[in-house]
C-alpha atoms as a PDB file:
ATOM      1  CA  UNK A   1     211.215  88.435 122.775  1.00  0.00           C
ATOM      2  CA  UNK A   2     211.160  89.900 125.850  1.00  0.00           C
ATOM      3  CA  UNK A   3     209.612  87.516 127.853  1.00  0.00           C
ATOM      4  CA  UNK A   4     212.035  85.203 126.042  1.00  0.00           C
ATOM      5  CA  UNK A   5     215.210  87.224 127.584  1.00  0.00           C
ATOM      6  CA  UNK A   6     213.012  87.617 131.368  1.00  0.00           C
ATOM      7  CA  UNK A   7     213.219  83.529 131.210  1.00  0.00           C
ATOM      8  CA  UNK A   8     216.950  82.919 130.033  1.00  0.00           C
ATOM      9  CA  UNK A   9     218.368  85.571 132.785  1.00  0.00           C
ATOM     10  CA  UNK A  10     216.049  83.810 135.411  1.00  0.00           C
ATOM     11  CA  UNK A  11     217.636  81.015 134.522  1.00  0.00           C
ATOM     12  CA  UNK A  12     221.049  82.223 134.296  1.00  0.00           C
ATOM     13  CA  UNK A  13     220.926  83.576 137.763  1.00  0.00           C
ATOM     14  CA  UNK A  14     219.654  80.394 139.181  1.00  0.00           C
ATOM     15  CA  UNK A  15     222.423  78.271 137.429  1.00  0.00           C
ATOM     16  CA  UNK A  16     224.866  80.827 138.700  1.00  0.00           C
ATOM     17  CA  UNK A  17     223.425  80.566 142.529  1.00  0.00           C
ATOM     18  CA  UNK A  18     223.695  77.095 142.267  1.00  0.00           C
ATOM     19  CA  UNK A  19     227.173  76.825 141.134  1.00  0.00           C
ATOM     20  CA  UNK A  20     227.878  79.079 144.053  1.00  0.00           C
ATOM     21  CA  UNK A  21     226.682  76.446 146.342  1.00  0.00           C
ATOM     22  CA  UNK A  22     228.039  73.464 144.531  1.00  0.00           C
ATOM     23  CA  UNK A  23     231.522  74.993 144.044  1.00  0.00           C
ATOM     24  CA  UNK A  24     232.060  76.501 147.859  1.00  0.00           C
ATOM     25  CA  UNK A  25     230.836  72.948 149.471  1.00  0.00           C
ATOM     26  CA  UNK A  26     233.580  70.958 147.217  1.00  0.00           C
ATOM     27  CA  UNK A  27     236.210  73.539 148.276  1.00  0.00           C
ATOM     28  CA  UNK A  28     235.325  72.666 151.765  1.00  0.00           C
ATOM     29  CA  UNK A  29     235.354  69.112 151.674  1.00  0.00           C
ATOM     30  CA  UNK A  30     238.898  69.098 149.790  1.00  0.00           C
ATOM     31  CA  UNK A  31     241.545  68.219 152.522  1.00  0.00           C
ATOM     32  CA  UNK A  32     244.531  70.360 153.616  1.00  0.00           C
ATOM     33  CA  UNK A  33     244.450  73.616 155.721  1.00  0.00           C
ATOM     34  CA  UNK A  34     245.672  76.473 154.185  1.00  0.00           C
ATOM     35  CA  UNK A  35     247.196  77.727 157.037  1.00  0.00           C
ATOM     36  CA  UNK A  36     249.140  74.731 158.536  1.00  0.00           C
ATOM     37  CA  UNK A  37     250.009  75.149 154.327  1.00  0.00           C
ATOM     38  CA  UNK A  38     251.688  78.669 154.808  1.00  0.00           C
ATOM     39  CA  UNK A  39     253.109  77.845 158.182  1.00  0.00           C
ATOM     40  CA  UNK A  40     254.565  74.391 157.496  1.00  0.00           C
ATOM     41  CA  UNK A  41     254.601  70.949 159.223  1.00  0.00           C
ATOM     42  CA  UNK A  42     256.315  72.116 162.924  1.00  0.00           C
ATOM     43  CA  UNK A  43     254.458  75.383 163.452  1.00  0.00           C
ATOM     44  CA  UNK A  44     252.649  75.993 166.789  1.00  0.00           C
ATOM     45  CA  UNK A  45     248.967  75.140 166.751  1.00  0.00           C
ATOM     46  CA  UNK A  46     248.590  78.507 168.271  1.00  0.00           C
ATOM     47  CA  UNK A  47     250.158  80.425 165.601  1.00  0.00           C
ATOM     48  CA  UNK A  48     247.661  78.456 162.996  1.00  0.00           C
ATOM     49  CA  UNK A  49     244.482  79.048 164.653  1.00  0.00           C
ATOM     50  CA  UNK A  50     246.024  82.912 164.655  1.00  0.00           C
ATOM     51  CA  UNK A  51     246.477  82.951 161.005  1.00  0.00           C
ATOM     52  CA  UNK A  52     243.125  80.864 160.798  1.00  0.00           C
ATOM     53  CA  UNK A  53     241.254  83.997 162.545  1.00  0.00           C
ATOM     54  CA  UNK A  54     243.501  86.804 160.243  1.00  0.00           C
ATOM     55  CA  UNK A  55     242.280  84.580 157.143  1.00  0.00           C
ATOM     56  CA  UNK A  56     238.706  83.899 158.381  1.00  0.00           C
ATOM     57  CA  UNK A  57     238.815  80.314 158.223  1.00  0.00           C
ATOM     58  CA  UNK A  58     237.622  79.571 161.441  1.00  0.00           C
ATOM     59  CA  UNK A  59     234.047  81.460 160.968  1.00  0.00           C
ATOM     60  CA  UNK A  60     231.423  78.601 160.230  1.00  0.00           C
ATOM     61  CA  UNK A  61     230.454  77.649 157.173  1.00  0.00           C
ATOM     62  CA  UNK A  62     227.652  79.695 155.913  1.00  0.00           C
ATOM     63  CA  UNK A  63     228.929  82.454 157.718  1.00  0.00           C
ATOM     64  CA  UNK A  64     232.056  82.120 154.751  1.00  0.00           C
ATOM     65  CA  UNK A  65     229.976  81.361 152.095  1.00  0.00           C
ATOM     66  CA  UNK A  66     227.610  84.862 152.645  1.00  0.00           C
ATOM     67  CA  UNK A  67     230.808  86.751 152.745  1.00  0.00           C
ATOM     68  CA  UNK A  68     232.208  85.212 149.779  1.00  0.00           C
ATOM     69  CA  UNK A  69     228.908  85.250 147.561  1.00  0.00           C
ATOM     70  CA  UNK A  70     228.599  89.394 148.780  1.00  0.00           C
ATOM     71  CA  UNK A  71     232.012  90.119 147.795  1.00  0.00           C
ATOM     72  CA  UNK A  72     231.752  88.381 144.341  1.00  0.00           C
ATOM     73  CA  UNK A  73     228.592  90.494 143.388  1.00  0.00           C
ATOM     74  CA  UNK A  74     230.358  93.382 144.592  1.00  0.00           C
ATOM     75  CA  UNK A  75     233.128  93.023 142.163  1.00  0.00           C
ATOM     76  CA  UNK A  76     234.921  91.959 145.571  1.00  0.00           C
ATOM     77  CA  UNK A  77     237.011  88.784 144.798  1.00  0.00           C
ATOM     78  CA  UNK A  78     239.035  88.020 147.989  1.00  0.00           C
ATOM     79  CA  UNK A  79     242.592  88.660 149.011  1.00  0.00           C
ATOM     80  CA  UNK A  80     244.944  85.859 147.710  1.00  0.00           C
ATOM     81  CA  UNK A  81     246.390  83.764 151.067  1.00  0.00           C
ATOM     82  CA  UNK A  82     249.540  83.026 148.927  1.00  0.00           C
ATOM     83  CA  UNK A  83     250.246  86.136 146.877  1.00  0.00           C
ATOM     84  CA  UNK A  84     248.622  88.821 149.693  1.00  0.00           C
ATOM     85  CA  UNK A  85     246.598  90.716 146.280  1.00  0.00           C
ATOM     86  CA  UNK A  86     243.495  90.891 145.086  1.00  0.00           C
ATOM     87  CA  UNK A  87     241.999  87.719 143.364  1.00  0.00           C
ATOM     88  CA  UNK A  88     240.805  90.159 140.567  1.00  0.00           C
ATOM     89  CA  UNK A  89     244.269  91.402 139.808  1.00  0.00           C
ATOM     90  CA  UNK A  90     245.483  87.633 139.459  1.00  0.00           C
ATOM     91  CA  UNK A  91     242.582  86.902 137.225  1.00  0.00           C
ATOM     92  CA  UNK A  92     243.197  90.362 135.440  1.00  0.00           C
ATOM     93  CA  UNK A  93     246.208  89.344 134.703  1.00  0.00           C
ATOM     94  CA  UNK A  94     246.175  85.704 133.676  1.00  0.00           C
ATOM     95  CA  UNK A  95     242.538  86.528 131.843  1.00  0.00           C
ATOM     96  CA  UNK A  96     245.075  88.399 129.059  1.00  0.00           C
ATOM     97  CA  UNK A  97     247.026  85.412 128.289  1.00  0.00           C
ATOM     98  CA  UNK A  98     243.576  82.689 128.624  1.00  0.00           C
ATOM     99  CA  UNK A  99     240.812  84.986 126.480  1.00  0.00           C
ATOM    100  CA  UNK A 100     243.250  85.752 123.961  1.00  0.00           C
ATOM    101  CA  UNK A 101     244.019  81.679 123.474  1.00  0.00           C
ATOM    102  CA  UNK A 102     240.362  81.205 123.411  1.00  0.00           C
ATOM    103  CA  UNK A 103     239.830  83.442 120.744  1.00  0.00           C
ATOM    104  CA  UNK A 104     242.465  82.650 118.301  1.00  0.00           C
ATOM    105  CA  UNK A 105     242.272  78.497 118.969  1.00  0.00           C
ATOM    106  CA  UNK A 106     238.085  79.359 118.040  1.00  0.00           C
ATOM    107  CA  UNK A 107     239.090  81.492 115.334  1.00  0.00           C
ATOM    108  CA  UNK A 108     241.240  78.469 113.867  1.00  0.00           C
ATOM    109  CA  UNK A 109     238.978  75.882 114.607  1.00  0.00           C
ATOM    110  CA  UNK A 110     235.891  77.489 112.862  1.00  0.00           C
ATOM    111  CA  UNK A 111     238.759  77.880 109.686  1.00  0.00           C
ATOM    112  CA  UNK A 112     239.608  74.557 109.107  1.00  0.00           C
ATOM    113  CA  UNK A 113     236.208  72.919 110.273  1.00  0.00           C
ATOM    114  CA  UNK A 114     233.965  74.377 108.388  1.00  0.00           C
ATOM    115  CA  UNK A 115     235.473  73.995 104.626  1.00  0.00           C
ATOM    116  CA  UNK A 116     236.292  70.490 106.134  1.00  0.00           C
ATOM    117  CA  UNK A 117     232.713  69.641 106.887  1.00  0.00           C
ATOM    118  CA  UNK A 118     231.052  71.420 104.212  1.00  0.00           C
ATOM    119  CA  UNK A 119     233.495  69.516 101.520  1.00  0.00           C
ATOM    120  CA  UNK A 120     232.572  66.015 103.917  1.00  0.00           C
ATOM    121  CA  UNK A 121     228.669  67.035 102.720  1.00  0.00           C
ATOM    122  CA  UNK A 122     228.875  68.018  99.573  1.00  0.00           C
ATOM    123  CA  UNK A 123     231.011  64.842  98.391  1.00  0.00           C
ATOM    124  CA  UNK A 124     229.357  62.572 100.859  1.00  0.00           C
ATOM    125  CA  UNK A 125     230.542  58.868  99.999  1.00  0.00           C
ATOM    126  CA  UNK A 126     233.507  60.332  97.972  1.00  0.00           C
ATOM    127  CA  UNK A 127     237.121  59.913  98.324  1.00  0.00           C
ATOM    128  CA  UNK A 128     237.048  63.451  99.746  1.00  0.00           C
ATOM    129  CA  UNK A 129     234.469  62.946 102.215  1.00  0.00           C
ATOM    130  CA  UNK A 130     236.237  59.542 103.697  1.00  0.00           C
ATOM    131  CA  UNK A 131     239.349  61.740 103.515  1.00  0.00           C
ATOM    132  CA  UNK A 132     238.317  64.391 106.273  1.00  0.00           C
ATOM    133  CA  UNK A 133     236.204  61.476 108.255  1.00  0.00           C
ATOM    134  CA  UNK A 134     239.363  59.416 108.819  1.00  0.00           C
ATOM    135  CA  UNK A 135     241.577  62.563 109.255  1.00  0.00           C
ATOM    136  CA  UNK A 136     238.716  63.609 111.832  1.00  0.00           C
ATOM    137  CA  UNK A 137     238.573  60.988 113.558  1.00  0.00           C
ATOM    138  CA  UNK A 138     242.365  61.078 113.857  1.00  0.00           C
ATOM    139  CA  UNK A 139     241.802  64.427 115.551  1.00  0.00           C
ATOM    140  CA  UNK A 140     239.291  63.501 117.878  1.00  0.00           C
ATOM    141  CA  UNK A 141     241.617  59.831 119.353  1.00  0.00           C
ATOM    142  CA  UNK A 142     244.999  61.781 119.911  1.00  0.00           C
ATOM    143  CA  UNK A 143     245.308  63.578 123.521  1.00  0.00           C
ATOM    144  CA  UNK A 144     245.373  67.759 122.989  1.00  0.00           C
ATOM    145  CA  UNK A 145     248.511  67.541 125.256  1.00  0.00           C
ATOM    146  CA  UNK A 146     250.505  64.774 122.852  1.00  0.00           C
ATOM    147  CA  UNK A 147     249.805  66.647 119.985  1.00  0.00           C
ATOM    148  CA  UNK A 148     251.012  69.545 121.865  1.00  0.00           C
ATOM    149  CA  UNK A 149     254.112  67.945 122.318  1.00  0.00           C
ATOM    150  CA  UNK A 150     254.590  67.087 118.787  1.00  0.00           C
ATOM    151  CA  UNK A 151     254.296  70.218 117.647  1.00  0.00           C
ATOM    152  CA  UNK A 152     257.260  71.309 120.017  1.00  0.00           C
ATOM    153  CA  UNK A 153     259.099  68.978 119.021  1.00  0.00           C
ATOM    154  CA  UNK A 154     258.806  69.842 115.128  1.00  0.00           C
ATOM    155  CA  UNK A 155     257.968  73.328 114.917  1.00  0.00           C
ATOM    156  CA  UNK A 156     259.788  74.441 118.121  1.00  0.00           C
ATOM    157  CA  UNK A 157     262.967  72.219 118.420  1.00  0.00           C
ATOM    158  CA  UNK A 158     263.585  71.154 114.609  1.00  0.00           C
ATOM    159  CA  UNK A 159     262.440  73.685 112.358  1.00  0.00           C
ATOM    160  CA  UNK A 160     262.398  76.741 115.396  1.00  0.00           C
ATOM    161  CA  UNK A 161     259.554  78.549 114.197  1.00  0.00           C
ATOM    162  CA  UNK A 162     257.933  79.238 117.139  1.00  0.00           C
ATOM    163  CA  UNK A 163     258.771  79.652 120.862  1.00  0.00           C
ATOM    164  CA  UNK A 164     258.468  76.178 122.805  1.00  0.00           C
ATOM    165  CA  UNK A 165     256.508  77.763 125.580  1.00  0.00           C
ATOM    166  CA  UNK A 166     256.260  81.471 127.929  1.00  0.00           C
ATOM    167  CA  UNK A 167     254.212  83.845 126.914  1.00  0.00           C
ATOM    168  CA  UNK A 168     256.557  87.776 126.299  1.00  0.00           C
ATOM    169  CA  UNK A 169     253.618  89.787 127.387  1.00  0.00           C
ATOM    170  CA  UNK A 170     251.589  92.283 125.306  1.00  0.00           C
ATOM    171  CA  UNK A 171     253.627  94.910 126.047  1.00  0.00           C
ATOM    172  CA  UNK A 172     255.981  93.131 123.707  1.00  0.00           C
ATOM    173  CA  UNK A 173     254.197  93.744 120.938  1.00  0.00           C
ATOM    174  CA  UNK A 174     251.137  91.496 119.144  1.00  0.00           C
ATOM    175  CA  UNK A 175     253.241  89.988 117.133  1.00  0.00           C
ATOM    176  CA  UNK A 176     255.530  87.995 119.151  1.00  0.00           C
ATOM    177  CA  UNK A 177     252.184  87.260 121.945  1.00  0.00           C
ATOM    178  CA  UNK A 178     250.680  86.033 118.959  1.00  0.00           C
ATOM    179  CA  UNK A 179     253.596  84.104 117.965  1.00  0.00           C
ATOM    180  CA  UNK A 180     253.704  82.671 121.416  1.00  0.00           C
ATOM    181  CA  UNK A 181     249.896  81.574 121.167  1.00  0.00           C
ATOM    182  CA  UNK A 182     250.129  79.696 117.817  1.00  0.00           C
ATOM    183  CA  UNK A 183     251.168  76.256 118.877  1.00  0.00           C
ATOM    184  CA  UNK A 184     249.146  76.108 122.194  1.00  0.00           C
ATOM    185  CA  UNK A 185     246.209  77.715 119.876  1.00  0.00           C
ATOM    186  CA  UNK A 186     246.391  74.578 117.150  1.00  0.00           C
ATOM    187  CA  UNK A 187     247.250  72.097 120.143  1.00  0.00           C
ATOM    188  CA  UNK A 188     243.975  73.266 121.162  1.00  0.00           C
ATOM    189  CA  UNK A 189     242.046  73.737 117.871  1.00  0.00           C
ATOM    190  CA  UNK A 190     242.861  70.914 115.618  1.00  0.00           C
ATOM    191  CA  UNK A 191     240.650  68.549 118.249  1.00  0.00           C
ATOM    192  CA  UNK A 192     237.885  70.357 118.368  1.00  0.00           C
ATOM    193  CA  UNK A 193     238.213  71.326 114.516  1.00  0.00           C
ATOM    194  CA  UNK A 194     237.903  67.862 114.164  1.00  0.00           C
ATOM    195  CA  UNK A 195     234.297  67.371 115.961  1.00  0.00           C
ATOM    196  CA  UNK A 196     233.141  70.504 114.580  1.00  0.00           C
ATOM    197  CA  UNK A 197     233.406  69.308 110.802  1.00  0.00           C
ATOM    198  CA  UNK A 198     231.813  65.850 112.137  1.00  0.00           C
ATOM    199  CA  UNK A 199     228.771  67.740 113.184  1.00  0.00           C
ATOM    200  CA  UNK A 200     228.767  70.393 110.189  1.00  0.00           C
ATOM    201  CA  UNK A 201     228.732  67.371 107.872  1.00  0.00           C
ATOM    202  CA  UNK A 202     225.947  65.621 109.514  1.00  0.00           C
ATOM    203  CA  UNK A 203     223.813  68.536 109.853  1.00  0.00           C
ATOM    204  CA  UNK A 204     224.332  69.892 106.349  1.00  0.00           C
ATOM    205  CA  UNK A 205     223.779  66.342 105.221  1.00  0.00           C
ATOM    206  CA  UNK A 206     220.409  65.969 106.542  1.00  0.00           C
ATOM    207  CA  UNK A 207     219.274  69.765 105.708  1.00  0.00           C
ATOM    208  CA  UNK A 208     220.679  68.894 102.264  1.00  0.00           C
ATOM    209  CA  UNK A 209     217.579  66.513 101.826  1.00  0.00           C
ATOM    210  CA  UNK A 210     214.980  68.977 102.654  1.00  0.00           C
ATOM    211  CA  UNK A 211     212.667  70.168  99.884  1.00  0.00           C
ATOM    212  CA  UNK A 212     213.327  73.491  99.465  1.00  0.00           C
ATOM    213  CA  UNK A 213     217.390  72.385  98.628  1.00  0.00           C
ATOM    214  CA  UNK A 214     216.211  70.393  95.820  1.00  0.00           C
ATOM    215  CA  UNK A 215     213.969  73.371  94.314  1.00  0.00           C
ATOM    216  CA  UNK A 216     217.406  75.249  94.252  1.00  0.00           C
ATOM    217  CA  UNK A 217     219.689  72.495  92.798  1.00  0.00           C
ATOM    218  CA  UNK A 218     216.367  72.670  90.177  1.00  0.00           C
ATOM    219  CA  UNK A 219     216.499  75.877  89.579  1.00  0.00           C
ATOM    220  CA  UNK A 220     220.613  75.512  88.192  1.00  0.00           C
ATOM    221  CA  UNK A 221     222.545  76.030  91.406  1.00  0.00           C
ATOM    222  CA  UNK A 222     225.864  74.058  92.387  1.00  0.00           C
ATOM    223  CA  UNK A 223     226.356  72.013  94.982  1.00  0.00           C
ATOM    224  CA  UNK A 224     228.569  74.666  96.653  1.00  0.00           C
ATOM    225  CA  UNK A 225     226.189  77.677  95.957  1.00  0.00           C
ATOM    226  CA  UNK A 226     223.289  75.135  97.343  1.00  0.00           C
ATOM    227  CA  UNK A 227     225.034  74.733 100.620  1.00  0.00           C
ATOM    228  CA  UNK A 228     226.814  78.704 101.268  1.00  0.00           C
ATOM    229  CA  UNK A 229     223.140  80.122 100.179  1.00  0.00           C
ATOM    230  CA  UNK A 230     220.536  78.167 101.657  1.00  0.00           C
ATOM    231  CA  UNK A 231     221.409  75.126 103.296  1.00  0.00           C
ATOM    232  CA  UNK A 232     224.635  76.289 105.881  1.00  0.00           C
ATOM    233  CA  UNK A 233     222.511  78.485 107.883  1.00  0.00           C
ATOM    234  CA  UNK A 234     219.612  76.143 108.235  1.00  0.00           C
ATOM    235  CA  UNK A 235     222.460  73.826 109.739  1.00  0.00           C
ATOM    236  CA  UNK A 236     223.895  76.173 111.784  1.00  0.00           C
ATOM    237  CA  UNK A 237     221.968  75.455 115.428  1.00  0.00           C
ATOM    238  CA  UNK A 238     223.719  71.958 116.058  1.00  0.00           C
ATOM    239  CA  UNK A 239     226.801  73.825 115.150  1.00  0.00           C
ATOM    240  CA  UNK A 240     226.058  76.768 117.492  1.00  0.00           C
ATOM    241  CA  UNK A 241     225.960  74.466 120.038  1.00  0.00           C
ATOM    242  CA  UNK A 242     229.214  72.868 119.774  1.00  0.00           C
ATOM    243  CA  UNK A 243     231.118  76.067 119.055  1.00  0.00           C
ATOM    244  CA  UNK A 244     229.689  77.323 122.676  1.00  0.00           C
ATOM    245  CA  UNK A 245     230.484  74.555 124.520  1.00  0.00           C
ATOM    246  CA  UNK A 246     233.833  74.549 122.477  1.00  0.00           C
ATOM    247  CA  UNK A 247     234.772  78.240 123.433  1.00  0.00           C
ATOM    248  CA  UNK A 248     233.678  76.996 127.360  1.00  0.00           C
ATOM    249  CA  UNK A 249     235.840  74.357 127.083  1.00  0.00           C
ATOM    250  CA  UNK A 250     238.752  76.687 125.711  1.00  0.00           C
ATOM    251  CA  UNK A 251     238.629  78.827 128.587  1.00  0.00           C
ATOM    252  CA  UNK A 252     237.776  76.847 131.401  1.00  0.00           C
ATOM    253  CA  UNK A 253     239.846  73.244 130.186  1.00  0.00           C
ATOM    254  CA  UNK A 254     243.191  74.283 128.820  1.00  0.00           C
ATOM    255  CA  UNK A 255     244.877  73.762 132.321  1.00  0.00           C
ATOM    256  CA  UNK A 256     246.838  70.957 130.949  1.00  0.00           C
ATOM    257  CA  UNK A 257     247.969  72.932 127.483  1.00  0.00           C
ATOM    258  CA  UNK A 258     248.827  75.925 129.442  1.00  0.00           C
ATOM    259  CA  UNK A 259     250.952  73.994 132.009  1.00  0.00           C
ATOM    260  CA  UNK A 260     252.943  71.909 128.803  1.00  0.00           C
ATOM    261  CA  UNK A 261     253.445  75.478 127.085  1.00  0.00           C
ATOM    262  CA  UNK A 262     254.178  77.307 130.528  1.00  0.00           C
ATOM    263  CA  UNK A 263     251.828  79.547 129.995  1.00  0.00           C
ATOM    264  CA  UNK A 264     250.694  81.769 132.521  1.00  0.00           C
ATOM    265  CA  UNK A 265     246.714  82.020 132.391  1.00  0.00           C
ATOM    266  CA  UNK A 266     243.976  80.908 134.370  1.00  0.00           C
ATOM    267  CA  UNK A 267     244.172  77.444 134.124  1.00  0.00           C
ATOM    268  CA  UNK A 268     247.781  77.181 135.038  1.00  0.00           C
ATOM    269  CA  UNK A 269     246.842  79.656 138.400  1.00  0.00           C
ATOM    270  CA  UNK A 270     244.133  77.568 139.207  1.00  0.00           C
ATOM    271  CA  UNK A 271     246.680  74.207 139.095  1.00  0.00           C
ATOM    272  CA  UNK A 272     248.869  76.119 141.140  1.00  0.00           C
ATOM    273  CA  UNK A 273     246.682  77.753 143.869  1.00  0.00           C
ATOM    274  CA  UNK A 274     245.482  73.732 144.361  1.00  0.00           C
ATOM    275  CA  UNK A 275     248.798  72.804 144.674  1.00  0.00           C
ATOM    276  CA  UNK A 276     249.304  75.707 147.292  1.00  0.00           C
ATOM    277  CA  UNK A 277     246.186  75.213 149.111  1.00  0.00           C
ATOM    278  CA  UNK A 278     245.095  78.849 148.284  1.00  0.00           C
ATOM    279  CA  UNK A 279     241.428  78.175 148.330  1.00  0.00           C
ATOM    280  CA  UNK A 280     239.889  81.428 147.804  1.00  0.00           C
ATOM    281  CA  UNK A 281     241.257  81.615 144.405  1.00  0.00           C
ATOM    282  CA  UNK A 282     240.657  78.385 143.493  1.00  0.00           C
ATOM    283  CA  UNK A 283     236.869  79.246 144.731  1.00  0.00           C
ATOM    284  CA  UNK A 284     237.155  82.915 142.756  1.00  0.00           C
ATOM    285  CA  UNK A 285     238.659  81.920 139.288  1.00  0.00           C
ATOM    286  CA  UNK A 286     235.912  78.662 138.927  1.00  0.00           C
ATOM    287  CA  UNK A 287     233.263  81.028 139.722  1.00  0.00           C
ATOM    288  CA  UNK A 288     234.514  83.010 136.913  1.00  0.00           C
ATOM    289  CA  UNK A 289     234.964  80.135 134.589  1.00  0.00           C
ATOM    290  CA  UNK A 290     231.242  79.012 135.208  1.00  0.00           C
ATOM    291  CA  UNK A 291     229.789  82.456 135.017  1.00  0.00           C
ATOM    292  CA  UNK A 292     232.016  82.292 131.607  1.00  0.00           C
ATOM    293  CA  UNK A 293     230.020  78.641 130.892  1.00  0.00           C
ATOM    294  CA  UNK A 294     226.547  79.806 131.424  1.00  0.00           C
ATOM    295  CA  UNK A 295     227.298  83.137 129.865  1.00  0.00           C
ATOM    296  CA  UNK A 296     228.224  81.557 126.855  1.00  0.00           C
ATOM    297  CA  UNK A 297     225.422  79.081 126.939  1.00  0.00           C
ATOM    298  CA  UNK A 298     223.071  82.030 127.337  1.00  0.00           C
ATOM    299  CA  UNK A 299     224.718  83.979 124.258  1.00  0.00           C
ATOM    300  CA  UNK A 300     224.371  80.639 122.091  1.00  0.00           C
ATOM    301  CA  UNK A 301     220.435  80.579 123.011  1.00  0.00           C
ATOM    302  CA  UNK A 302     219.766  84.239 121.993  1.00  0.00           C
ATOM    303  CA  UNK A 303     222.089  83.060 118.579  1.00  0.00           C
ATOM    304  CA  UNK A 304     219.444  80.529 118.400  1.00  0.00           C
ATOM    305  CA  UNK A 305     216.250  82.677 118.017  1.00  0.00           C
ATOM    306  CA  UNK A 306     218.748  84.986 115.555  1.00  0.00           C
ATOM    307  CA  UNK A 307     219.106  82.407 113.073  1.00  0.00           C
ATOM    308  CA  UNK A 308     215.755  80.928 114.181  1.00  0.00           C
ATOM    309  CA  UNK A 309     213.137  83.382 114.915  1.00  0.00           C
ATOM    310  CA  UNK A 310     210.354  80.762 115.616  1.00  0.00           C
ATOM    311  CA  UNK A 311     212.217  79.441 118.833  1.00  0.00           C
ATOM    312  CA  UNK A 312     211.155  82.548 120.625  1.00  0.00           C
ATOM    313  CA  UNK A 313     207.335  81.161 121.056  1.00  0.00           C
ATOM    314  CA  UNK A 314     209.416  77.892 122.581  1.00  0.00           C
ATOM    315  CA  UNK A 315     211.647  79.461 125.246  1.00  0.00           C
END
């Protein structure tokens, strides 16, 4: 097991290095000068090679890229060209609103996919099961940010049950930053709810063929006993997988929900330090969100070896 571990953080760290690279040599290729930005069009070439030196810009490349990759494993984000504080207070403060939307649009995705996939399985060729494959694949053809809408439109607008968009803050109480979550939480959850049950069925579908599930329906169980007692966990690792790269994808790809629900979290910082030319955080908060990826990925494979104890001798 331990060997197992040495091999997935040797990995992790390499990933992460790479990502480094990858991520500073985009930022440096994207056009637009952050300085001429925070000037404007008619200031004096002078003054923006001065703010270039106060901002480090004009240092060469690697030169930038050291500095940047010491100060990130020093806990040492960078100083914000547009807001003059810390990158880590920015992502301190948007992380609260993004993790938070994460969690509760995982927490309703894993409710509604898996009774919907495990129902798909056990009445495979049924009216039920052709019920939650068309509904799913419903789910999976409409855009995240047009359901979004329509749930503005009839929760927000005609029946007013929840806010239309802002977040209150936590120091408002759970309740109403809960109540602020919802929709953007379901805009979010309902398509990947929908692949989720797709992949439950399938894999319970082809575990439910094994051997050892027909000794049990033998022995007097139920469909539904068959599948919560012996045959859910054996289809859990195809599952695993999609629920990590679901959570990544929650944290690191709801730019576009946060910016319909005005939301202020990461993604919606990261749209607007583009649109501002502030490159260090746009450098800063993707680092975070792939170091969020890979961490993620890394947590799934140690899940693995939990529910599968023979993938250890793989690794």
């Amino acid at each position: 097991m331990q060997r197992y571990l040495l091999k997935r953080l040797v990995s992790l760290a390499t990933s992460l290095l790479v990502a480094s690279l990858v991520i500073f040599a985009v930022i440096e290729i994207v056009p637009g000068d952050p300085a001429s930005y925070m000037l404007g069009l008619n200031a004096a070439p002078e003054t923006v090679t001065a703010l270039r030196d106060q901002l480090g810009l004009n240092a060469s490349a690697p030169v930038r890229y050291l500095g940047w990759i010491t100060g990130l494993a020093q806990g040492d984000f960078g100083l914000s060209y547009t807001y003059k504080v810390p990158v880590s207070q920015l992502v301190s403060q948007r992380l609260a609103v993004s993790l938070p939307l994460a969690l509760y649009a995982l927490a309703l995705t894993t409710i509604i996919a898996f009774p919907a996939g495990m129902i798909a399985a056990a009445r495979r060729g049924k009216l039920a099961d052709g019920a939650v494959m068309g509904v799913t694949q419903l789910g999976i053809a409409l855009p995240n940010f047009w359901f979004a809408m329509l749930l503005v439109l009839a929760f927000a607008l005609h029946w007013q049950v929840f806010p239309a968009g802002g977040f209150p803050g936590w120091d408002q109480g759970v309740g109403p930053g809960l109540k602020a979550l919802t929709l953007p939480a379901f805009a979010l959850a309902l398509p990947q709810a929908a692949i989720l049950a797709r992949v439950l069925r399938s894999a319970l579908i082809e575990t439910l063929g094994q051997d050892y599930i027909r000794t049990a329906r033998a022995k007097g169980l139920s469909e539904g006993q068959t599948i919560l007692r012996h045959a859910l966990r054996n289809a859990m690792i195809p599952v695993m997988t999609i629920l990590g790269m679901q959570f990544s994808f929650l944290i690191a790809g709801a730019i576009i929900i946060e910016n319909v629900f005005y939301l202020p979290g990461l993604g919606r910082l990261i749209f607007q330090a583009i649109t501002q030319r502030d490159l260090i955080v746009v450098e800063s908060v993707v680092m975070i969100l792939v170091f969020a990826v890979i961490l993620v990925t890394f947590l799934v494979d140690l899940a693995y070896v939990v529910i599968d104890p023979r993938l250890r001798t793989k690794g």
